[in-house]
Protein backbone atom coordinates (compact mmCIF):
# COMPACT_ATOMS: atom_id res chain seq x y z
CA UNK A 1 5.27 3.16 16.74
CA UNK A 2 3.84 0.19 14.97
CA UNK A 3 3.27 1.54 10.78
CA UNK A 4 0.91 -0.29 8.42
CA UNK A 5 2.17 0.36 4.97
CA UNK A 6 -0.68 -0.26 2.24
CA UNK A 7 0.39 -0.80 -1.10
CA UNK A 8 -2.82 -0.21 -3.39
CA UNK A 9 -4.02 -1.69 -6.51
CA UNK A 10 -7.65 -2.64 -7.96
CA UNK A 11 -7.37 -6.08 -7.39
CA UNK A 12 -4.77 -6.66 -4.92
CA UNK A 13 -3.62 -4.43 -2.01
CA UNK A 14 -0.62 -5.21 -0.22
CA UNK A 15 0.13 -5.09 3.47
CA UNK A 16 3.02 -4.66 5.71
CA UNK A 17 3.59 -4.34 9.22
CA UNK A 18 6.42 -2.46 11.01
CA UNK A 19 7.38 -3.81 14.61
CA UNK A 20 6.61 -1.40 18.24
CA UNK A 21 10.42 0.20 17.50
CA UNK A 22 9.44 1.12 13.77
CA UNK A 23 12.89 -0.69 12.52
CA UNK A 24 12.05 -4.05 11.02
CA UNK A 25 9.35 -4.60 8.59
CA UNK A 26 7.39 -7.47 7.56
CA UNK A 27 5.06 -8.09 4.84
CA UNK A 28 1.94 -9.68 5.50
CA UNK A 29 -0.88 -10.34 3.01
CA UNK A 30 -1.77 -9.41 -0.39
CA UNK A 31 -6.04 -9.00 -0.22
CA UNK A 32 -7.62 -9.80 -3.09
CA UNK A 33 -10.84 -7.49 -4.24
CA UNK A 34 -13.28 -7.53 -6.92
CA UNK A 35 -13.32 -3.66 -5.59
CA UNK A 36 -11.04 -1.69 -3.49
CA UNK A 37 -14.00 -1.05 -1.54
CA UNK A 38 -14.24 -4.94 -0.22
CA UNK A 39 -11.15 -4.45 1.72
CA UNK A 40 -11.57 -1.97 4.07
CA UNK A 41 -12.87 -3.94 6.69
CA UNK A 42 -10.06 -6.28 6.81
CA UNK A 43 -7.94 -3.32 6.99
CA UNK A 44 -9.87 -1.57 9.37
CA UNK A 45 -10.06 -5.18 11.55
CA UNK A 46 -6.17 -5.18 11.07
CA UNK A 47 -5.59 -1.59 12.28
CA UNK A 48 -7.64 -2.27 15.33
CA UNK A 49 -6.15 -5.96 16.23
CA UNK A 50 -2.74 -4.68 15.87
CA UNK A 51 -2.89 -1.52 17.43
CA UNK A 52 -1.84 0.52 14.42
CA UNK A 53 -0.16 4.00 15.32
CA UNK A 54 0.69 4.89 11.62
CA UNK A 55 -0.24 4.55 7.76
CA UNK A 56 2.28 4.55 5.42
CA UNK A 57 0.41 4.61 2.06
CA UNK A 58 2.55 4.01 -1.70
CA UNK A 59 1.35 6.68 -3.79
CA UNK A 60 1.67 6.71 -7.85
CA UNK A 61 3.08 9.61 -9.15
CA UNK A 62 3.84 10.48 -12.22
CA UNK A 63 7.26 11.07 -13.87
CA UNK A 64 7.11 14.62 -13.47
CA UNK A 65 5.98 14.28 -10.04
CA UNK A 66 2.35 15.05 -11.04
CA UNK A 67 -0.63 13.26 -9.47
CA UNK A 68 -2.57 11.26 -11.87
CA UNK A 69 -5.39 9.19 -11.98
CA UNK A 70 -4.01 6.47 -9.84
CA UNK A 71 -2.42 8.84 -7.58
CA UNK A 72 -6.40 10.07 -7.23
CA UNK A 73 -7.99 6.68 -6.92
CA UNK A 74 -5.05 5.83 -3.70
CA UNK A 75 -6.53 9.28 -2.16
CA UNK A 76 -10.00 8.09 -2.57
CA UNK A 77 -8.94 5.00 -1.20
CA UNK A 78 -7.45 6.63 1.73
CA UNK A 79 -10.54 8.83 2.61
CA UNK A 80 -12.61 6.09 2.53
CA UNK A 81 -10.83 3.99 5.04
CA UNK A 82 -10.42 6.70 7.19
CA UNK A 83 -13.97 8.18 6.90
CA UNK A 84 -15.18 6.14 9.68
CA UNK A 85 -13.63 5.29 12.82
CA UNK A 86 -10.12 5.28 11.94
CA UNK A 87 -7.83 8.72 13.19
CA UNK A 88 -4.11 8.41 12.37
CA UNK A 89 -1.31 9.98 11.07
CA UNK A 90 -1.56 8.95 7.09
CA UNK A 91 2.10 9.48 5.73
CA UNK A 92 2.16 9.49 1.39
CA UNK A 93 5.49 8.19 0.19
CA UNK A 94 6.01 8.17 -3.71
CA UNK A 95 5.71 4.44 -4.61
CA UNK A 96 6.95 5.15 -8.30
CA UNK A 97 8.98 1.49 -9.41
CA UNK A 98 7.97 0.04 -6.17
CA UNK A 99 6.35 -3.32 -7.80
CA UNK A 100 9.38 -3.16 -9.87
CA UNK A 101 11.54 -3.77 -6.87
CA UNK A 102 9.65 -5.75 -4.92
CA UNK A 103 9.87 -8.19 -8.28
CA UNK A 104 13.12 -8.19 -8.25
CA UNK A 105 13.65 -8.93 -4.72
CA UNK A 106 11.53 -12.19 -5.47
CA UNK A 107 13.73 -12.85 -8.31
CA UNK A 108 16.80 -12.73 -6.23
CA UNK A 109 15.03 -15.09 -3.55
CA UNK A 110 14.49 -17.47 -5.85
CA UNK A 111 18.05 -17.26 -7.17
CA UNK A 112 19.50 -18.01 -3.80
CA UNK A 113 17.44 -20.99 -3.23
CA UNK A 114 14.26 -20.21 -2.37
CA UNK A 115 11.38 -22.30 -3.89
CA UNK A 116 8.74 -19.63 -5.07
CA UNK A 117 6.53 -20.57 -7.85
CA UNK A 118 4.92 -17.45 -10.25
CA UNK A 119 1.68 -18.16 -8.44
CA UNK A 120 3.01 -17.44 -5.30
CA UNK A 121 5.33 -14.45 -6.12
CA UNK A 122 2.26 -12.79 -7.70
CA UNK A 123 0.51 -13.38 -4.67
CA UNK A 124 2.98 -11.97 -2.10
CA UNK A 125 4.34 -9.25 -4.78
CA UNK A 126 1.99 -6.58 -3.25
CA UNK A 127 3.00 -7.27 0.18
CA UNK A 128 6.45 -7.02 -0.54
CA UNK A 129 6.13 -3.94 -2.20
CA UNK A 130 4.43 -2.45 0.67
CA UNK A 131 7.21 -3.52 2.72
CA UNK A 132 9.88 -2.09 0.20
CA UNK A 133 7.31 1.64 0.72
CA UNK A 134 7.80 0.85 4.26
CA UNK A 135 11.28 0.33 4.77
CA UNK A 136 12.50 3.00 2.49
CA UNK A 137 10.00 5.38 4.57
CA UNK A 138 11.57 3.94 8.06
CA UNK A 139 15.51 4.29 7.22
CA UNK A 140 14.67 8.05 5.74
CA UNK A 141 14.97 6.74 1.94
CA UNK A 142 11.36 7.60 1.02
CA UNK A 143 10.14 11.18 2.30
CA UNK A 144 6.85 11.89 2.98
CA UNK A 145 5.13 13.18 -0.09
CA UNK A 146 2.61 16.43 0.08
CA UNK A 147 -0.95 15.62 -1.10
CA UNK A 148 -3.00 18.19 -2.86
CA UNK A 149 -4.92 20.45 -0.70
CA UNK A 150 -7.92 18.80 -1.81
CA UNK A 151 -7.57 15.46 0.36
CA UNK A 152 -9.59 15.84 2.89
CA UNK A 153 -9.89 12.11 5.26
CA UNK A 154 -13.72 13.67 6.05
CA UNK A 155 -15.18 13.11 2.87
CA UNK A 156 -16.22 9.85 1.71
CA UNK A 157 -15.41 9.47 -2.62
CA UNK A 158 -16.56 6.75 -4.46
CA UNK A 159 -13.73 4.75 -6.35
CA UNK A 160 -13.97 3.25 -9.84
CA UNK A 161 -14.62 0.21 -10.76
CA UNK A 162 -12.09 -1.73 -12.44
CA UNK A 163 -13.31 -3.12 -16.02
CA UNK A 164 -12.28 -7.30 -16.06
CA UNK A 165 -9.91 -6.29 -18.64
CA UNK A 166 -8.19 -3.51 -17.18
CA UNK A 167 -4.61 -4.39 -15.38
CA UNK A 168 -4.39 -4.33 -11.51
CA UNK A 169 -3.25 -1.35 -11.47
């Protein structure tokens, strides 16, 4: 079952891809947006292309396991992507210190040899974070997560905004 994990942020969404056995993952491409919105086409284009059976979408939660405004704005994301033409499964895996890892992963790349610059691990940190969600989700590390009754793929929210001085995530 070929899994698209999505790894979402205000500015940059990461993307990874899972092969037809769902065992090896791959990242693939950080998008950048001026607006969350701007990248649903190339997601939905992706989906379609690759014959996507699967979402596996990161989702910030709190400490305490509560949902918080992120967590809301990656549900609104979510509906809107699927309000269309789009019908799969959508999995929720709790992304909490996902970037984290994915940053150190980089770090230990570059440690062994590998010649990434801090342009280019910014760039592919999202992706590799979405195939950290992905992975851990595949070998039975990350369980699916219950939304709040109140997602509901049907509906189509608006999502903020992000302010040019607010972080990208």
């Amino acid at each position: 079952m070929r899994t698209l994990a999505i790894d979402y942020g205000r500015r940059r969404i990461g993307l990874a891809m899972s092969d037809e056995g769902a065992r090896f993952v791959s990242p693939l491409e950080v998008l950048q947006v001026e607006h969350p919105d701007h990248a649903l086409t190339d997601i939905r284009t992706l989906i379609k292309r690759e014959a996507v059976a699967r979402l596996v979408v990161g989702l910030p939660l709190n400490m305490d396991d509560s949902l918080g405004e992120s967590g809301r704005e990656v549900l609104a994301f979510v509906q809107q992507l699927l309000g269309q033409d789009i019908h799969l499964p959508v999995v929720f895996v709790d992304e909490r210190l996902s970037s984290f890892e994915a940053e150190q992963n980089l770090i230990a790349q570059k440690r062994l040899g590998a010649k990434i610059s801090r342009q280019q691990k910014k760039r592919r940190l999202d992706a590799v974070a979405a195939a950290g969600i992905l992975q851990g989700f595949l070998d039975g590390n990350l369980p699916a997560v219950q939304v709040p009754v109140s997602f509901d793929p049907s509906t189509t929210p608006q999502l903020p905004t992000p302010s040019p001085t607010e972080n990208d995530r």
